[in-house]
PDB file of N, CA and C in Angstrom:
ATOM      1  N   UNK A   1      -8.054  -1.251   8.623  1.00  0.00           N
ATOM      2  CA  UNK A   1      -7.807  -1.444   7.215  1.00  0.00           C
ATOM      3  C   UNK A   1      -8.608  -0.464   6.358  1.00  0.00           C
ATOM      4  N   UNK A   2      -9.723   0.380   7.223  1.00  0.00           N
ATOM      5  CA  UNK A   2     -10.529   0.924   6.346  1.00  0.00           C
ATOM      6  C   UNK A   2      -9.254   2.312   5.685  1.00  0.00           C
ATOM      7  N   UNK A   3      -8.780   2.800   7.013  1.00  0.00           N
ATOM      8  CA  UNK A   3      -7.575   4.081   6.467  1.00  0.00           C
ATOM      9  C   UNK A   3      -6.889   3.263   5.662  1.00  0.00           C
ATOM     10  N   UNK A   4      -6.301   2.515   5.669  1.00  0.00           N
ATOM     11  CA  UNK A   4      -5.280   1.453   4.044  1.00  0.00           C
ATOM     12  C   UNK A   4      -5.643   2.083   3.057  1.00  0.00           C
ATOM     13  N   UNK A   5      -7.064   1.601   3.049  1.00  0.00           N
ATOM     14  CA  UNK A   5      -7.851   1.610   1.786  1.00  0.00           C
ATOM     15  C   UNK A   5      -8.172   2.721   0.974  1.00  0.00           C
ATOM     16  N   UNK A   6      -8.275   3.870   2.018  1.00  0.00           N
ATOM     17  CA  UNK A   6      -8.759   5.480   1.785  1.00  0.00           C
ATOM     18  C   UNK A   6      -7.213   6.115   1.376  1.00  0.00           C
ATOM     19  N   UNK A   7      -6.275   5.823   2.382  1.00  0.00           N
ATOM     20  CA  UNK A   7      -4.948   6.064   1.543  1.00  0.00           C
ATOM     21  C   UNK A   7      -4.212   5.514   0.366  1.00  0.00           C
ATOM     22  N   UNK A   8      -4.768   4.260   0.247  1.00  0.00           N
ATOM     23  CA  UNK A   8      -4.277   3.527  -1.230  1.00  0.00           C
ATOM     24  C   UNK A   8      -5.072   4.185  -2.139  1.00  0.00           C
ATOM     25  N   UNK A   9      -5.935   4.610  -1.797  1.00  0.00           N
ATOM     26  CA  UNK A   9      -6.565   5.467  -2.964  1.00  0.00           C
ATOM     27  C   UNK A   9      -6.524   6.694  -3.370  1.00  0.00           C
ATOM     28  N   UNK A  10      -5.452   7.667  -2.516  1.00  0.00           N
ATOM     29  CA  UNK A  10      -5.020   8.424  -2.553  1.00  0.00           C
ATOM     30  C   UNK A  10      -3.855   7.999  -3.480  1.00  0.00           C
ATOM     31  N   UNK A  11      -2.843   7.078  -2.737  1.00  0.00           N
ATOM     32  CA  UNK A  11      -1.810   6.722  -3.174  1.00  0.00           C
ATOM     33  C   UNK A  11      -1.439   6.427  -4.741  1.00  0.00           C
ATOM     34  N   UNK A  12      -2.576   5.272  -4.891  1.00  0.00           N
ATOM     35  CA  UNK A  12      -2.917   5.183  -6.435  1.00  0.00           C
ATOM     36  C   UNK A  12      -3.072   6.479  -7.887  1.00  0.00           C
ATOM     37  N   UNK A  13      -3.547   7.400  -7.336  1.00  0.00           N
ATOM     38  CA  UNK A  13      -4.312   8.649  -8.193  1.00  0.00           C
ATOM     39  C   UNK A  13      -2.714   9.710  -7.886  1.00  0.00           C
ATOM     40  N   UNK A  14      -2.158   9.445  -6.764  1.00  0.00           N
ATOM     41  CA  UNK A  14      -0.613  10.253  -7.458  1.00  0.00           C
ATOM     42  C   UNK A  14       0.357   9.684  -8.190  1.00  0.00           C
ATOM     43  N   UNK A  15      -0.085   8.399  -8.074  1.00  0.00           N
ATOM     44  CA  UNK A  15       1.206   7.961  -8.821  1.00  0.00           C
ATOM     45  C   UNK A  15       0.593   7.690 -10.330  1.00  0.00           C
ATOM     46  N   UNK A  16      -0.796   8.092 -10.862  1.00  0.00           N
ATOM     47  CA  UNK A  16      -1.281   8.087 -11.916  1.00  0.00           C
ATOM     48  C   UNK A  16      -0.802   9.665 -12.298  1.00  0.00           C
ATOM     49  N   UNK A  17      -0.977  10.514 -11.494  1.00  0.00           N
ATOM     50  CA  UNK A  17      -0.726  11.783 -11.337  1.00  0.00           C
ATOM     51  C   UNK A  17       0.766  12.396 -11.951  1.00  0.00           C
ATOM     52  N   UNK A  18       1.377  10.960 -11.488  1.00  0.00           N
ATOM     53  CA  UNK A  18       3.164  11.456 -11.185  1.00  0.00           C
ATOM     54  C   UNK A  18       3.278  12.393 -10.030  1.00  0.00           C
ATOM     55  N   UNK A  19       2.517  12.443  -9.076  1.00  0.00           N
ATOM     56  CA  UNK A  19       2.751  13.475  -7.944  1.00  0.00           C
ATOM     57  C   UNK A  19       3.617  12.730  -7.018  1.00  0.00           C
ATOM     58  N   UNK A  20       5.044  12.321  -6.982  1.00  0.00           N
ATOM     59  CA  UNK A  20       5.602  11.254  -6.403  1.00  0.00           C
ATOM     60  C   UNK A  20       5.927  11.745  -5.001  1.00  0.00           C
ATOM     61  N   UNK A  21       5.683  12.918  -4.246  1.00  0.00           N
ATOM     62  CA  UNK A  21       5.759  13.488  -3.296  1.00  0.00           C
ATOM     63  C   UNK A  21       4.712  12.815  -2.538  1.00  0.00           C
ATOM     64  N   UNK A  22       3.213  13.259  -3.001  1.00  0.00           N
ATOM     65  CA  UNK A  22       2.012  12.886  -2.416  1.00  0.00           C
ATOM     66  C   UNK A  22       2.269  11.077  -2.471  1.00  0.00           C
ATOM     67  N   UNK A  23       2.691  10.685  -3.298  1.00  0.00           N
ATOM     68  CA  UNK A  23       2.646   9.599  -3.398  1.00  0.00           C
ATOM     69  C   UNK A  23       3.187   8.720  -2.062  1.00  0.00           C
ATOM     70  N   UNK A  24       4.525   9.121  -2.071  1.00  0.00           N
ATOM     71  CA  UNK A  24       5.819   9.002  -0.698  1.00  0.00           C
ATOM     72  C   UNK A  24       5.206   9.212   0.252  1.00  0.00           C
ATOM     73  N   UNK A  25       4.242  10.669   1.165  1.00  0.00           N
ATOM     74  CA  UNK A  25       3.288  10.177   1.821  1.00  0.00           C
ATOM     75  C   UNK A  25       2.439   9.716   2.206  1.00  0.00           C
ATOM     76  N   UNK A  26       1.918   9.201   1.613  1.00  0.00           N
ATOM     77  CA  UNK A  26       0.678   8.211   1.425  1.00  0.00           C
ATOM     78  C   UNK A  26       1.350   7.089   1.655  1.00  0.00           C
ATOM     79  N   UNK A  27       1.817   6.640   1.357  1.00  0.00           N
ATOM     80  CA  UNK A  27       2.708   5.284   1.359  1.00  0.00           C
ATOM     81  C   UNK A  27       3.324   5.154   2.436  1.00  0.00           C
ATOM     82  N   UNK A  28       4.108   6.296   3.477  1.00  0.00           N
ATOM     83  CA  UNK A  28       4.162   6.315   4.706  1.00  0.00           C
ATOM     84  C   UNK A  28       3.481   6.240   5.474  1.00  0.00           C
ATOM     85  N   UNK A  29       1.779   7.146   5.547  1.00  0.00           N
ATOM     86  CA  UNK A  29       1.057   6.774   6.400  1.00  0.00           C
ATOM     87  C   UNK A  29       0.393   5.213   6.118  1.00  0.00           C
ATOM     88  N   UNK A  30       0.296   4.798   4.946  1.00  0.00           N
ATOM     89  CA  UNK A  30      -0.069   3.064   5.087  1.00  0.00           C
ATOM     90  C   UNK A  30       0.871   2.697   5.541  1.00  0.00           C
ATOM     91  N   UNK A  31       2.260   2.636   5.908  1.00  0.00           N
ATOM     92  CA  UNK A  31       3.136   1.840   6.544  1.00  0.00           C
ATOM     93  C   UNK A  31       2.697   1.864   8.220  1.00  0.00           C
ATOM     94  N   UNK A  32       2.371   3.321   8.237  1.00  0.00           N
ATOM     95  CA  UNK A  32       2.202   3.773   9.728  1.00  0.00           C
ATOM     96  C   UNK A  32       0.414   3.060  10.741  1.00  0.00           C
ATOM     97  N   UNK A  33      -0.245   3.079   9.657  1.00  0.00           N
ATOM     98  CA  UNK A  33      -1.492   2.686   9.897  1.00  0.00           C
ATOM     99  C   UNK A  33      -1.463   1.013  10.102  1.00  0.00           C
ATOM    100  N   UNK A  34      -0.495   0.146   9.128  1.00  0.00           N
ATOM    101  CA  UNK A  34      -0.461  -0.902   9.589  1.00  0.00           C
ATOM    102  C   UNK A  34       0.219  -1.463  10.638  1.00  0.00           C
ATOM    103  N   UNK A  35       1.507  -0.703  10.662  1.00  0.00           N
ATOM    104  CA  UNK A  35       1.879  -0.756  12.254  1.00  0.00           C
ATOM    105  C   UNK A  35       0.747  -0.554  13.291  1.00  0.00           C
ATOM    106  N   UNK A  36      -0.018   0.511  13.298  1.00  0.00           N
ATOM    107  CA  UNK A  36      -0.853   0.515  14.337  1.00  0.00           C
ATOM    108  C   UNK A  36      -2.026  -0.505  14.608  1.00  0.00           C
ATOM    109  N   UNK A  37      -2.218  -1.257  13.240  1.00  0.00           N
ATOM    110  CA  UNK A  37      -3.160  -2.044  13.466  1.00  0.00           C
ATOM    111  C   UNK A  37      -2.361  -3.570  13.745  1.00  0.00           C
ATOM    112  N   UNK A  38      -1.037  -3.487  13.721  1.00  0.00           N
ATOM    113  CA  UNK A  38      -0.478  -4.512  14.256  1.00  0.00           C
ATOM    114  C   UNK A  38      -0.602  -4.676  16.084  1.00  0.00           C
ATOM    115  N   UNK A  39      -0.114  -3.471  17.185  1.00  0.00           N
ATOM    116  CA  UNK A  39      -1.046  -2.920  17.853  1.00  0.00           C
ATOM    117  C   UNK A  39      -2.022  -3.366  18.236  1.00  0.00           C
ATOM    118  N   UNK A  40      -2.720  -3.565  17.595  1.00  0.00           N
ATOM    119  CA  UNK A  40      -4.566  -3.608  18.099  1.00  0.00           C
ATOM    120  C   UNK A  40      -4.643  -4.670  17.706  1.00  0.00           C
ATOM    121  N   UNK A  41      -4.309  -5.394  16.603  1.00  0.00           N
ATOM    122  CA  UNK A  41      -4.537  -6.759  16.215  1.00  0.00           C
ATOM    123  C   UNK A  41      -2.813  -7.863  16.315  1.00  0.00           C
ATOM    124  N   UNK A  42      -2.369  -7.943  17.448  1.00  0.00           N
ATOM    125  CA  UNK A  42      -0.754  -8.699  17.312  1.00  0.00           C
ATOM    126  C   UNK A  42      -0.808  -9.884  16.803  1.00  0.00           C
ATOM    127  N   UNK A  43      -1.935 -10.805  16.198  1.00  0.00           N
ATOM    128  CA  UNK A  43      -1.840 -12.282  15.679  1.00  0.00           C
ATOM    129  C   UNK A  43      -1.896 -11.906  14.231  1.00  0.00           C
ATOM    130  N   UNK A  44      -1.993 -10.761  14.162  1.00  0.00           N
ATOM    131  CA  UNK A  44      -1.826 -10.412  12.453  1.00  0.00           C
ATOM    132  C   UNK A  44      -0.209  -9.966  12.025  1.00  0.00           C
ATOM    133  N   UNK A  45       0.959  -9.753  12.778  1.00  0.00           N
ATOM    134  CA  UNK A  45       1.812  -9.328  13.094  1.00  0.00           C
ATOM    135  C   UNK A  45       3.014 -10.079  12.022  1.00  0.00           C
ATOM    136  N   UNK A  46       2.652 -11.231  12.632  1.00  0.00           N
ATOM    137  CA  UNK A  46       4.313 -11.832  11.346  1.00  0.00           C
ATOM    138  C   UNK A  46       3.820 -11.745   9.889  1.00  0.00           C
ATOM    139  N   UNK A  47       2.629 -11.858   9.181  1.00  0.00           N
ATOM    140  CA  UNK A  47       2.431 -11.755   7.955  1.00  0.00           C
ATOM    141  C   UNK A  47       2.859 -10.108   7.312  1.00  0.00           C
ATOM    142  N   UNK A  48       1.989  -9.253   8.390  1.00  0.00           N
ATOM    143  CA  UNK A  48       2.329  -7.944   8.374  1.00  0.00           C
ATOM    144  C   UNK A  48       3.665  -7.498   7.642  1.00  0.00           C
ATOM    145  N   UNK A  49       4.610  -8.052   8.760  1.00  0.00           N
ATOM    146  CA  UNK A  49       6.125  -7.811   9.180  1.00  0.00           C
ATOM    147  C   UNK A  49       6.285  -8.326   7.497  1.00  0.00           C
ATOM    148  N   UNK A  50       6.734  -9.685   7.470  1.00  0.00           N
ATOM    149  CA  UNK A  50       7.455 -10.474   6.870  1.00  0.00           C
ATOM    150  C   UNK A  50       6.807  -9.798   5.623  1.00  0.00           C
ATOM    151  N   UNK A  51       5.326  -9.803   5.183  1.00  0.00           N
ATOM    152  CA  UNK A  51       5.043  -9.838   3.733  1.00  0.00           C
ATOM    153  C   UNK A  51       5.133  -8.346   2.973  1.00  0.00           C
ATOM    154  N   UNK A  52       5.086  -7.499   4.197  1.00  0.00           N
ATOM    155  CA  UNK A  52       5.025  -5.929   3.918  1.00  0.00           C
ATOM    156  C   UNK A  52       5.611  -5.060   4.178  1.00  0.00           C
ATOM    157  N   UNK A  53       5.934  -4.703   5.945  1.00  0.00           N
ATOM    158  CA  UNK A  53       6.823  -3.977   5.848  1.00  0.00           C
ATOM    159  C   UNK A  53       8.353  -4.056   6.100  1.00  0.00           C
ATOM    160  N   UNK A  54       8.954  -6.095   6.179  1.00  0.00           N
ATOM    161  CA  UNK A  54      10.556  -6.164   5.764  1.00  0.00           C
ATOM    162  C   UNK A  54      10.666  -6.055   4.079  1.00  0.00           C
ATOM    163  N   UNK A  55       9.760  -5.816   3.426  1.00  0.00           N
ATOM    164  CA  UNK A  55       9.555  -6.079   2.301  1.00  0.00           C
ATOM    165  C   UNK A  55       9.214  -4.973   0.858  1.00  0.00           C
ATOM    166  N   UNK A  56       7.934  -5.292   0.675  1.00  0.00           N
ATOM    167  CA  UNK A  56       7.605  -4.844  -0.108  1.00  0.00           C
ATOM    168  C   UNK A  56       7.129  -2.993  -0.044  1.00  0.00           C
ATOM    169  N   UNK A  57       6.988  -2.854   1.334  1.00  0.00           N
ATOM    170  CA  UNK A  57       6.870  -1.071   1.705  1.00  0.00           C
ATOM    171  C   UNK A  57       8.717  -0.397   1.106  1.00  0.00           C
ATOM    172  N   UNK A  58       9.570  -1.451   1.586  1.00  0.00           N
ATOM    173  CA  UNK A  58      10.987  -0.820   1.324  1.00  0.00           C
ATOM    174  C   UNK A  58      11.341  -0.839  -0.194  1.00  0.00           C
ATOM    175  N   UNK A  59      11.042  -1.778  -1.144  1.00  0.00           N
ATOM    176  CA  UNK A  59      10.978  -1.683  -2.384  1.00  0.00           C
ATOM    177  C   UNK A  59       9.929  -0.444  -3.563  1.00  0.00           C
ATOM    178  N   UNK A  60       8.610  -0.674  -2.528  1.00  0.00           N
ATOM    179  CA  UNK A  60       7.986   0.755  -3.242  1.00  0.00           C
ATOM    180  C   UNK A  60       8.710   2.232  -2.733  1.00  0.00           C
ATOM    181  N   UNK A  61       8.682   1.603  -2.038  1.00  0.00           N
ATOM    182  CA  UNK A  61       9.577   3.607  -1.177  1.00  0.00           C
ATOM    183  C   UNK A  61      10.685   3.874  -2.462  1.00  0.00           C
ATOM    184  N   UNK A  62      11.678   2.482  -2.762  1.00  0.00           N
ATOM    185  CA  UNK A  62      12.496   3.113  -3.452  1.00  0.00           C
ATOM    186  C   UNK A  62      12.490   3.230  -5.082  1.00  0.00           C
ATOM    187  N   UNK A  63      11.504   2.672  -5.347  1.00  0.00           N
ATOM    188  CA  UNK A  63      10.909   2.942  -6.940  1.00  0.00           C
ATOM    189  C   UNK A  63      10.171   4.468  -6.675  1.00  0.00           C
ATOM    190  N   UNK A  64       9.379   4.599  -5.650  1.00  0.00           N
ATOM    191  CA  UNK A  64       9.007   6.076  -5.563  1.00  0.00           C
ATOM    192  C   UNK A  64      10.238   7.249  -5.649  1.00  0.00           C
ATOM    193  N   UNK A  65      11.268   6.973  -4.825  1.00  0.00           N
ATOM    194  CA  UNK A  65      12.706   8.109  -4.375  1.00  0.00           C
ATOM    195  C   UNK A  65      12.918   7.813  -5.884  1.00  0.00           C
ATOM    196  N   UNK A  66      13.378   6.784  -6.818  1.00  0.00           N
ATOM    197  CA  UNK A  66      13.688   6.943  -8.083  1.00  0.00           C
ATOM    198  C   UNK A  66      13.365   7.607  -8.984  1.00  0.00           C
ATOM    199  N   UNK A  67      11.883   7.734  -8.807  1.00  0.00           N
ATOM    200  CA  UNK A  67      10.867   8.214  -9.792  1.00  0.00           C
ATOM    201  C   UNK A  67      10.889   7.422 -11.010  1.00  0.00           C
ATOM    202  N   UNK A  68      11.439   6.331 -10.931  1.00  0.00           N
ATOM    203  CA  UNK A  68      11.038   5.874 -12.573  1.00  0.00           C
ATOM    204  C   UNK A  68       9.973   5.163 -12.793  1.00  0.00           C
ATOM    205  N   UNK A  69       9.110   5.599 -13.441  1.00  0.00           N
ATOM    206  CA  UNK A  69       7.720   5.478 -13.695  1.00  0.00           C
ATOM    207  C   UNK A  69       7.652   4.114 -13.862  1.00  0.00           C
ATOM    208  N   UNK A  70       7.892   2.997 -14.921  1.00  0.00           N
ATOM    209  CA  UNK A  70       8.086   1.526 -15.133  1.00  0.00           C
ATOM    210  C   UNK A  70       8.182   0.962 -13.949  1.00  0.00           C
ATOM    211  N   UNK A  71       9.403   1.293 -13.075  1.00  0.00           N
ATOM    212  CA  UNK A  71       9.631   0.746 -11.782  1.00  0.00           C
ATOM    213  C   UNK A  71       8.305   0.923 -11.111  1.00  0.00           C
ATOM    214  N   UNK A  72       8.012   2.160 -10.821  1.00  0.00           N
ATOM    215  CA  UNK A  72       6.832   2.048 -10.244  1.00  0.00           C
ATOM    216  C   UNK A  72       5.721   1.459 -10.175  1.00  0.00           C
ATOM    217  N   UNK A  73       4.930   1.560 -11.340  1.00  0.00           N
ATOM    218  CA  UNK A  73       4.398   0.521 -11.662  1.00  0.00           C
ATOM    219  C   UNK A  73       3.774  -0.673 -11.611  1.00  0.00           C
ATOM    220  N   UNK A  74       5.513  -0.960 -11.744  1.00  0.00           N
ATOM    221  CA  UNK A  74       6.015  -2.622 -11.490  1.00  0.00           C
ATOM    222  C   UNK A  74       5.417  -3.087  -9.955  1.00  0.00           C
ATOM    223  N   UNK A  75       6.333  -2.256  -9.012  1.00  0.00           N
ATOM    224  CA  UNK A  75       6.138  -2.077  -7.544  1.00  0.00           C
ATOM    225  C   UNK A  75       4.705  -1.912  -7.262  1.00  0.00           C
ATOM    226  N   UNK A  76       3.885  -0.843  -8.123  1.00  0.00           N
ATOM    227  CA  UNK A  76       2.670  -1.130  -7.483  1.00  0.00           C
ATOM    228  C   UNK A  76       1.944  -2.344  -7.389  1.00  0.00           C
ATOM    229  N   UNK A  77       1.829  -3.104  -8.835  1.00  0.00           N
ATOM    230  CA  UNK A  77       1.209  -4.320  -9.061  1.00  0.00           C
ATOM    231  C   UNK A  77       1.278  -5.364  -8.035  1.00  0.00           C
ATOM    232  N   UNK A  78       3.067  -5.633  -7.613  1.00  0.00           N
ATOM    233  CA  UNK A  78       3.382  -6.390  -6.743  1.00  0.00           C
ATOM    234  C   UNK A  78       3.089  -5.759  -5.555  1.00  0.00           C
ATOM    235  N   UNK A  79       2.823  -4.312  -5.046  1.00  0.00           N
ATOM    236  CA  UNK A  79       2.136  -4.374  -3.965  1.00  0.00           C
ATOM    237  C   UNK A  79       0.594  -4.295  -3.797  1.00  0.00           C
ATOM    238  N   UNK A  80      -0.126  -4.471  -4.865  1.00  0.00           N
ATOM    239  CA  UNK A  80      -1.487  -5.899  -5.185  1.00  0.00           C
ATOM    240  C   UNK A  80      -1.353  -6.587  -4.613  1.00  0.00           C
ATOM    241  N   UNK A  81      -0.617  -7.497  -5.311  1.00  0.00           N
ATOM    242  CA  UNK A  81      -0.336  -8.781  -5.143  1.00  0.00           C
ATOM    243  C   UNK A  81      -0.256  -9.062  -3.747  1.00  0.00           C
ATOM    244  N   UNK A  82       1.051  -8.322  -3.235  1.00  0.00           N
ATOM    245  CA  UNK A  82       1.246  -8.920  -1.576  1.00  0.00           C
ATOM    246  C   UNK A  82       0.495  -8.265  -0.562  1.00  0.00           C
ATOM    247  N   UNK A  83      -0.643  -7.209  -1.013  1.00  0.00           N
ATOM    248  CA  UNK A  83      -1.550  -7.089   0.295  1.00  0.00           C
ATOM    249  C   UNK A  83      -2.748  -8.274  -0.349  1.00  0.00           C
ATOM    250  N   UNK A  84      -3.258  -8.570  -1.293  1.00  0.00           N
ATOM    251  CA  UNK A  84      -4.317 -10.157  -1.525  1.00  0.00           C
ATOM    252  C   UNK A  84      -3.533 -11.032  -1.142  1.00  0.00           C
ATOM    253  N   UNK A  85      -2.166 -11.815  -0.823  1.00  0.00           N
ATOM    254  CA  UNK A  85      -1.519 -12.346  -0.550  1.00  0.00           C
ATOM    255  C   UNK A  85      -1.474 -12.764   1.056  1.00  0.00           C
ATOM    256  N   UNK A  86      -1.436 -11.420   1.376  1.00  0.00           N
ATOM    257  CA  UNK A  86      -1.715 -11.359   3.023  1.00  0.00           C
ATOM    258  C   UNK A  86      -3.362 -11.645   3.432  1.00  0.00           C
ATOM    259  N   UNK A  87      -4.188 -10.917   2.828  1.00  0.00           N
ATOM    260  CA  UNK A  87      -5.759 -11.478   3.236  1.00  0.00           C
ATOM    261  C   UNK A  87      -5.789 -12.615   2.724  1.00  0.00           C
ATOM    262  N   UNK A  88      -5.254 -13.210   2.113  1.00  0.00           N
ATOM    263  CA  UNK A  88      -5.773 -14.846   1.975  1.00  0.00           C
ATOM    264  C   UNK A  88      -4.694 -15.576   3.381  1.00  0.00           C
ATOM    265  N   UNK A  89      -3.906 -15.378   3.204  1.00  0.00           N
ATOM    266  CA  UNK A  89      -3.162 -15.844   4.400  1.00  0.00           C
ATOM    267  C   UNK A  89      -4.214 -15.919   5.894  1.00  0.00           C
ATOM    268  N   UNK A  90      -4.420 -14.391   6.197  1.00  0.00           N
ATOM    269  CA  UNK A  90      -5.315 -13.919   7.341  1.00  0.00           C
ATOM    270  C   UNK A  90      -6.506 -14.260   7.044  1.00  0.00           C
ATOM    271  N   UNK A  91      -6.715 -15.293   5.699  1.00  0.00           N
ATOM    272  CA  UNK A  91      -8.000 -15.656   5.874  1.00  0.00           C
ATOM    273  C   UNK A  91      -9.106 -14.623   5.986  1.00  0.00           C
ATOM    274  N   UNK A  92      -9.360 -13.861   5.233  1.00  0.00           N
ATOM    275  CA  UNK A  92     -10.114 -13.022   4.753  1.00  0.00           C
ATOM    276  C   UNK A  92      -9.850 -12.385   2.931  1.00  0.00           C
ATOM    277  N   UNK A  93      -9.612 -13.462   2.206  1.00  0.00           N
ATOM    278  CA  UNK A  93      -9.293 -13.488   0.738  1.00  0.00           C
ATOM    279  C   UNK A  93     -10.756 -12.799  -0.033  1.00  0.00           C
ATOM    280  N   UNK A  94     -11.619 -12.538   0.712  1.00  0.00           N
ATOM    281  CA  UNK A  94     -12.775 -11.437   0.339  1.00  0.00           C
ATOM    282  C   UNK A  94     -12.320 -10.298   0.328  1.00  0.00           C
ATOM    283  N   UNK A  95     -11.625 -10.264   0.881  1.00  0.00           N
ATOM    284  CA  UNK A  95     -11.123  -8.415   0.914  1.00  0.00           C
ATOM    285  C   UNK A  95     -10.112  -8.145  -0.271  1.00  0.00           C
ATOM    286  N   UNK A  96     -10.369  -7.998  -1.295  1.00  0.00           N
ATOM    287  CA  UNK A  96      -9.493  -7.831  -2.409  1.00  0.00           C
ATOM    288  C   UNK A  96      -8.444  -6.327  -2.803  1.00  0.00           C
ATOM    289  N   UNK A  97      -7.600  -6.308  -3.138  1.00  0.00           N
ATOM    290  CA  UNK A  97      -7.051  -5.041  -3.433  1.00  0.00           C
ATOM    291  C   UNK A  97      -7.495  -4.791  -4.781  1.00  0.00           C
ATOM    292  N   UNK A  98      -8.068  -3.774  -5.837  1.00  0.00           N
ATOM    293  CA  UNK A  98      -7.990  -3.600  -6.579  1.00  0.00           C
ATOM    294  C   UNK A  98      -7.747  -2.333  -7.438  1.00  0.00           C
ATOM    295  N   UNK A  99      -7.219  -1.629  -7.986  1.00  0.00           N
ATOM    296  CA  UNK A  99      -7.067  -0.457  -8.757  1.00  0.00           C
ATOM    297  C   UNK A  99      -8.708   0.430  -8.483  1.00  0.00           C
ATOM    298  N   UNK A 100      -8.497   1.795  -7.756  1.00  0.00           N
ATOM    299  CA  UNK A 100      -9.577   2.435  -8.024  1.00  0.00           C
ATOM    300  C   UNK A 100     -10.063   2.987  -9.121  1.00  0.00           C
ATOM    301  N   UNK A 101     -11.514   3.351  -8.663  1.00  0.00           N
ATOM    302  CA  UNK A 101     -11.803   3.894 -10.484  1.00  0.00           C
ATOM    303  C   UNK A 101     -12.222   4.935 -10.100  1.00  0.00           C
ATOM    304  N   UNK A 102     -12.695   5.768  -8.593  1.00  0.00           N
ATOM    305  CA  UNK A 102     -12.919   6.722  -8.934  1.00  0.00           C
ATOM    306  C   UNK A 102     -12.217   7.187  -7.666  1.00  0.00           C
ATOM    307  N   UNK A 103     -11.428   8.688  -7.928  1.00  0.00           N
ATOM    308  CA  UNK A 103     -10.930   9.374  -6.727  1.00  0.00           C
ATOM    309  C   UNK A 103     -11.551   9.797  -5.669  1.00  0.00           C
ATOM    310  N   UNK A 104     -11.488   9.688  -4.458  1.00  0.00           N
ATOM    311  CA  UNK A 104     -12.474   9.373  -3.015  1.00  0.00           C
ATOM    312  C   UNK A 104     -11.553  10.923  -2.902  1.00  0.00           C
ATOM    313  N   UNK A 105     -10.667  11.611  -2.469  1.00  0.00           N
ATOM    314  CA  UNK A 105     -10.386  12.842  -2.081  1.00  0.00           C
ATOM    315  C   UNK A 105     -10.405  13.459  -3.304  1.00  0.00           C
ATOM    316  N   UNK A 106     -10.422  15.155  -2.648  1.00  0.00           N
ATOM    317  CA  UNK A 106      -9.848  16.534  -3.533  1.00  0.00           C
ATOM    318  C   UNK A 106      -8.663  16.708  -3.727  1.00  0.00           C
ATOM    319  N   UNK A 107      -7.978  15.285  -2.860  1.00  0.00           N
ATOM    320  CA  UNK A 107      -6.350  15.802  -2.455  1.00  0.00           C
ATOM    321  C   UNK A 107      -5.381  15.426  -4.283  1.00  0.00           C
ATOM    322  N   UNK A 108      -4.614  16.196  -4.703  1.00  0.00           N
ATOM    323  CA  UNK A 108      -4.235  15.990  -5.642  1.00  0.00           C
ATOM    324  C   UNK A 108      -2.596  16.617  -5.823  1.00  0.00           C
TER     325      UNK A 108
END
């Protein structure tokens, strides 16, 4: 979860950016990273599945391909929402998602 976190914060700062390219990958490799930690952790697996990626990864992907900024947005908030959604589930509701404040890469 620590890569999630380092890429959501990437993720976050392009789509403040409007860099919706960087954005689209970033958002792929968190899809890809949680698959893998499904993998390594399989009792974390149906929340995964069900809350993120039948879900809410396919709805941001396509507010990103849109580019409409509002949509986006929108999509990000709710994908807040449903990764705190999932740590309270997995019982770890300490681990909070929240908007970064300061950019961790050069990547831009």
């Amino acid at each position: 979860m620590v890569e999630v976190g380092q890429r959501f914060n990437t993720f976050y700062f392009a789509i403040k950016d409007k860099n919706y390219e960087l954005a689209n990958y970033q958002w792929d490799k968190i899809k890809k990273t949680i698959e893998n930690g499904i993998v390594r952790r399989p009792a974390r697996k149906a929340n995964s599945q069900t809350m993120f990626l039948e879900t809410q990864y396919k709805s941001m992907r396509e507010a990103l391909n849109k580019k409409d900024e509002k949509l986006i947005k929108k999509e990000y908030e709710q994908t807040k929402g449903v990764c705190n959604a999932c740590h309270v589930a997995e019982r770890v509701p300490f681990i909070e998602v929240i908007d970064p404040i300061i950019r961790w890469s050069s990547v831009r």
